[in-house]
PDB file of N, CA and C in Angstrom:
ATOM      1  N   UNK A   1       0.848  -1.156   0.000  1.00  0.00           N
ATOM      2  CA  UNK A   1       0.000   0.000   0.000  1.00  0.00           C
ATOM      3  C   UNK A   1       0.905   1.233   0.000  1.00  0.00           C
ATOM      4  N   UNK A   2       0.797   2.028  -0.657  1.00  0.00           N
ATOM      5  CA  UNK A   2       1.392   3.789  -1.260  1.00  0.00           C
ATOM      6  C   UNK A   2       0.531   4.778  -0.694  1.00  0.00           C
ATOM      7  N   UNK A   3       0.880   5.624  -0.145  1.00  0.00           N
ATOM      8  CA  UNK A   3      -0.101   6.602  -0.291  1.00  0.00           C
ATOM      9  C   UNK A   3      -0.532   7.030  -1.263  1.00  0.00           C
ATOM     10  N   UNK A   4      -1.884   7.482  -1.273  1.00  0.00           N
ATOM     11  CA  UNK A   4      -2.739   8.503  -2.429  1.00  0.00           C
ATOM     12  C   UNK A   4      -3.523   7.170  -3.226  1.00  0.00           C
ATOM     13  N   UNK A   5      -3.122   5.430  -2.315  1.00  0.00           N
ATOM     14  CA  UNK A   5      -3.769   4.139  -3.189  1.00  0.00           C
ATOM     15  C   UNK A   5      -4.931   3.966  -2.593  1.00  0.00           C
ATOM     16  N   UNK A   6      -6.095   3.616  -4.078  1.00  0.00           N
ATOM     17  CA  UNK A   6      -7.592   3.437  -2.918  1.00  0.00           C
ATOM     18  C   UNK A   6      -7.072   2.362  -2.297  1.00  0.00           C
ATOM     19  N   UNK A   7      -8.900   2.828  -0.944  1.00  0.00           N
ATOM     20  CA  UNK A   7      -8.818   1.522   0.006  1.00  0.00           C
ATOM     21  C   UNK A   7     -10.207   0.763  -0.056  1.00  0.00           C
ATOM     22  N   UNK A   8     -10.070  -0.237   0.078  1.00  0.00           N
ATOM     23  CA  UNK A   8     -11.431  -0.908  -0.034  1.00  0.00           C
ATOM     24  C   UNK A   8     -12.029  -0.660   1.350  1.00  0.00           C
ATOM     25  N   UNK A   9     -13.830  -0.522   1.291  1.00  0.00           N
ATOM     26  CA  UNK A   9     -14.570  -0.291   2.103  1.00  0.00           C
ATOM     27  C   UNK A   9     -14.113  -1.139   3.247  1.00  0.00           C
ATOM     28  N   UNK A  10     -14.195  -0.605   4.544  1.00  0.00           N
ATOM     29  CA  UNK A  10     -14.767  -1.590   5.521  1.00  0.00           C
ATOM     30  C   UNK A  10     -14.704  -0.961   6.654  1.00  0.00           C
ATOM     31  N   UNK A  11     -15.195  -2.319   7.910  1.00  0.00           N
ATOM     32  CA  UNK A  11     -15.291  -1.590   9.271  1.00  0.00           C
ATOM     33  C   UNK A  11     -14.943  -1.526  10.831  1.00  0.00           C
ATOM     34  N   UNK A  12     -14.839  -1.139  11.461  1.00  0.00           N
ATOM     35  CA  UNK A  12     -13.979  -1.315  12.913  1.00  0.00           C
ATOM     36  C   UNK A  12     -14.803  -0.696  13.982  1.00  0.00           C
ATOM     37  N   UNK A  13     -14.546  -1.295  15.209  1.00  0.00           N
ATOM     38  CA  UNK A  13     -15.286  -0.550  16.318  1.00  0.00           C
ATOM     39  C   UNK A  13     -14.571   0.278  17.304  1.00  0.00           C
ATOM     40  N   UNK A  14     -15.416   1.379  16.993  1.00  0.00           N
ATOM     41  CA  UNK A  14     -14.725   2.580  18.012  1.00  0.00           C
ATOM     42  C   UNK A  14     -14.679   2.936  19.414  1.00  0.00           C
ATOM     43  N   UNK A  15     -14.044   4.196  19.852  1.00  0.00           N
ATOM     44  CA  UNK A  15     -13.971   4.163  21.278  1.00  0.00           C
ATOM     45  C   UNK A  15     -15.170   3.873  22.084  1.00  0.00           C
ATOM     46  N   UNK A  16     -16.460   4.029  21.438  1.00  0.00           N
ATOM     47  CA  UNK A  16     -17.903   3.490  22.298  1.00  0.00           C
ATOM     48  C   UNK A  16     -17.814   2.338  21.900  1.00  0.00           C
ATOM     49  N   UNK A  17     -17.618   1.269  21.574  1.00  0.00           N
ATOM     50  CA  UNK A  17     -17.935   0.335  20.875  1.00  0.00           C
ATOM     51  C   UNK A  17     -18.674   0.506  20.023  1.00  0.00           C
ATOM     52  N   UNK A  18     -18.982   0.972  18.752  1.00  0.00           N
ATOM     53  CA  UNK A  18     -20.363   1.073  17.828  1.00  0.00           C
ATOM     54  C   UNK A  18     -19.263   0.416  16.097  1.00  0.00           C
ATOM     55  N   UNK A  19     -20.009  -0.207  15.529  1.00  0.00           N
ATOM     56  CA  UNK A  19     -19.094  -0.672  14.500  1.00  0.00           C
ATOM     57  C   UNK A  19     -19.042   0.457  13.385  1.00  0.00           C
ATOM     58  N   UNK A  20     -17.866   1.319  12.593  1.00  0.00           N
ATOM     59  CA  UNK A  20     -18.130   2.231  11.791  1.00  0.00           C
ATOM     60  C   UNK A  20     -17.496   2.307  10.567  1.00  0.00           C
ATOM     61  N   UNK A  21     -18.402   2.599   9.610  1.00  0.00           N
ATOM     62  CA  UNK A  21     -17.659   1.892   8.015  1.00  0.00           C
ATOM     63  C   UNK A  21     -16.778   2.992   7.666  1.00  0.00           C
ATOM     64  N   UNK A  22     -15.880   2.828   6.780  1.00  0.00           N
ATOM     65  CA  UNK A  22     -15.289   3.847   6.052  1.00  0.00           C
ATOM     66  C   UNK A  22     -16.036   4.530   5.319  1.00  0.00           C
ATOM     67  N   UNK A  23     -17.003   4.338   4.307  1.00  0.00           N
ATOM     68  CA  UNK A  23     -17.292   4.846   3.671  1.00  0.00           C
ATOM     69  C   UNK A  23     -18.444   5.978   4.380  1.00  0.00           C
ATOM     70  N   UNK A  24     -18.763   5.526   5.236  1.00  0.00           N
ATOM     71  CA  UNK A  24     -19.721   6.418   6.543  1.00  0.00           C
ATOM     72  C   UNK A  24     -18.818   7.567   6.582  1.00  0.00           C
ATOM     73  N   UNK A  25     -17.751   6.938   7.279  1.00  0.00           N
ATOM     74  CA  UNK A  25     -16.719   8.537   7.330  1.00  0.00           C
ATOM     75  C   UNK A  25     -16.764   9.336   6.487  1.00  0.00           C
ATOM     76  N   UNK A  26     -16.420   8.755   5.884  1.00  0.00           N
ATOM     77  CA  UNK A  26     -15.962   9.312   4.420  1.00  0.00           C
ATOM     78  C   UNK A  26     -17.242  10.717   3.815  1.00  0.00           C
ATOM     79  N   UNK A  27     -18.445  10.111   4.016  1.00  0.00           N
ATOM     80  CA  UNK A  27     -19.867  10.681   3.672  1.00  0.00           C
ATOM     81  C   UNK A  27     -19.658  12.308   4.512  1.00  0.00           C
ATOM     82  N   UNK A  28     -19.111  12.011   5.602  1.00  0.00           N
ATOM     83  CA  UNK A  28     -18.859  13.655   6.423  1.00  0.00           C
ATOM     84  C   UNK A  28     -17.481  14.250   6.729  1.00  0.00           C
ATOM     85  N   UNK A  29     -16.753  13.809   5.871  1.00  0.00           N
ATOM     86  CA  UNK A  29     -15.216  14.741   5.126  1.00  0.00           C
ATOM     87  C   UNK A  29     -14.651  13.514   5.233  1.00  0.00           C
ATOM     88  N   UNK A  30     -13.153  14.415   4.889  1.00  0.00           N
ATOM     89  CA  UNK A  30     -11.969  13.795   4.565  1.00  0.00           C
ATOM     90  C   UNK A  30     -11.495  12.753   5.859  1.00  0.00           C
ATOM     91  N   UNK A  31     -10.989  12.070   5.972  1.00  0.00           N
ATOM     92  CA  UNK A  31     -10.297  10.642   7.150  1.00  0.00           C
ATOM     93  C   UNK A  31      -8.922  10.749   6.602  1.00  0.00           C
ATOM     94  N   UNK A  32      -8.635  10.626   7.692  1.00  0.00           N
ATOM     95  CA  UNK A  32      -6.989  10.084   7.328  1.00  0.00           C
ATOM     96  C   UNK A  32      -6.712   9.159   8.296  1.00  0.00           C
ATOM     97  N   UNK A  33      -6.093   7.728   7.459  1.00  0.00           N
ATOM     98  CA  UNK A  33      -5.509   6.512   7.940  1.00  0.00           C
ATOM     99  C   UNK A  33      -4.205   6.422   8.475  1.00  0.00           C
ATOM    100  N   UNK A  34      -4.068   5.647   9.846  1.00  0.00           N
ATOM    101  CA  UNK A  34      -2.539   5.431  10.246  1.00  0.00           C
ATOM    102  C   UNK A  34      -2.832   4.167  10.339  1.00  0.00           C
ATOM    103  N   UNK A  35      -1.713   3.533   9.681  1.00  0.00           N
ATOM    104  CA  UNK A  35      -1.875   1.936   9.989  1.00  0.00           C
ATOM    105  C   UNK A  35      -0.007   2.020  10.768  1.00  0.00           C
ATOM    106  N   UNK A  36      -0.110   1.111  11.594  1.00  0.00           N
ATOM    107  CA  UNK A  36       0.902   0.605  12.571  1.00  0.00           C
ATOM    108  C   UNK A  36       1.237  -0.857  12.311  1.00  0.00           C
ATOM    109  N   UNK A  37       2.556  -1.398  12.693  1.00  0.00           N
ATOM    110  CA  UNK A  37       2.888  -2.969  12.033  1.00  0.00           C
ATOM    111  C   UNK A  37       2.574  -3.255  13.293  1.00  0.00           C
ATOM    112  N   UNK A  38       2.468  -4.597  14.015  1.00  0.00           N
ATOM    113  CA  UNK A  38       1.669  -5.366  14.760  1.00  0.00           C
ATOM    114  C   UNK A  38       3.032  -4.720  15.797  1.00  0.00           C
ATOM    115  N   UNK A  39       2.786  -4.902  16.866  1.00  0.00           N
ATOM    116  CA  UNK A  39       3.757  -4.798  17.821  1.00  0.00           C
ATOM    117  C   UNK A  39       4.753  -5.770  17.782  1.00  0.00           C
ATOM    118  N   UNK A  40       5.952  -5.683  18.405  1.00  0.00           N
ATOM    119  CA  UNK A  40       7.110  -7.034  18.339  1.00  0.00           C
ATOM    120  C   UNK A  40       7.565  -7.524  17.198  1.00  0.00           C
ATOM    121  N   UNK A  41       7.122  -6.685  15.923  1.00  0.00           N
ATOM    122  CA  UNK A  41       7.533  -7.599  14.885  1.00  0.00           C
ATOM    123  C   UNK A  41       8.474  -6.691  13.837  1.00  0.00           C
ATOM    124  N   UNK A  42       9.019  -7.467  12.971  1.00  0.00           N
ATOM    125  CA  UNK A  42      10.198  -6.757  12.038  1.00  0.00           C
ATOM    126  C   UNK A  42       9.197  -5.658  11.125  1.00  0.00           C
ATOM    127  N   UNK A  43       9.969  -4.072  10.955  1.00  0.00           N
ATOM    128  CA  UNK A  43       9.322  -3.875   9.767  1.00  0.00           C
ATOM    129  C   UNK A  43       8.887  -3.793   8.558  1.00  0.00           C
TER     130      UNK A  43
END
């Protein structure tokens, strides 16, 4: 993954617990993604 590469839809649960899609976000501005490598592991 590159920046500026689409991402395919999908979804995760947030600090309330409520499950929330990307594309939801997306519907009320811009998101920006941080993805992190798993803890303990090579990068």
């Amino acid at each position: 993954m590159n920046i500026g590469d689409p991402v395919n839809d999908f979804t995760a649960v947030n600090e309330d617990g409520e499950r929330v899609g990307l594309y939801d976000l997306l519907d009320k501005g811009p998101v920006v993604l941080f993805f992190y490598p798993k803890a303990k592991t090579p990068l």
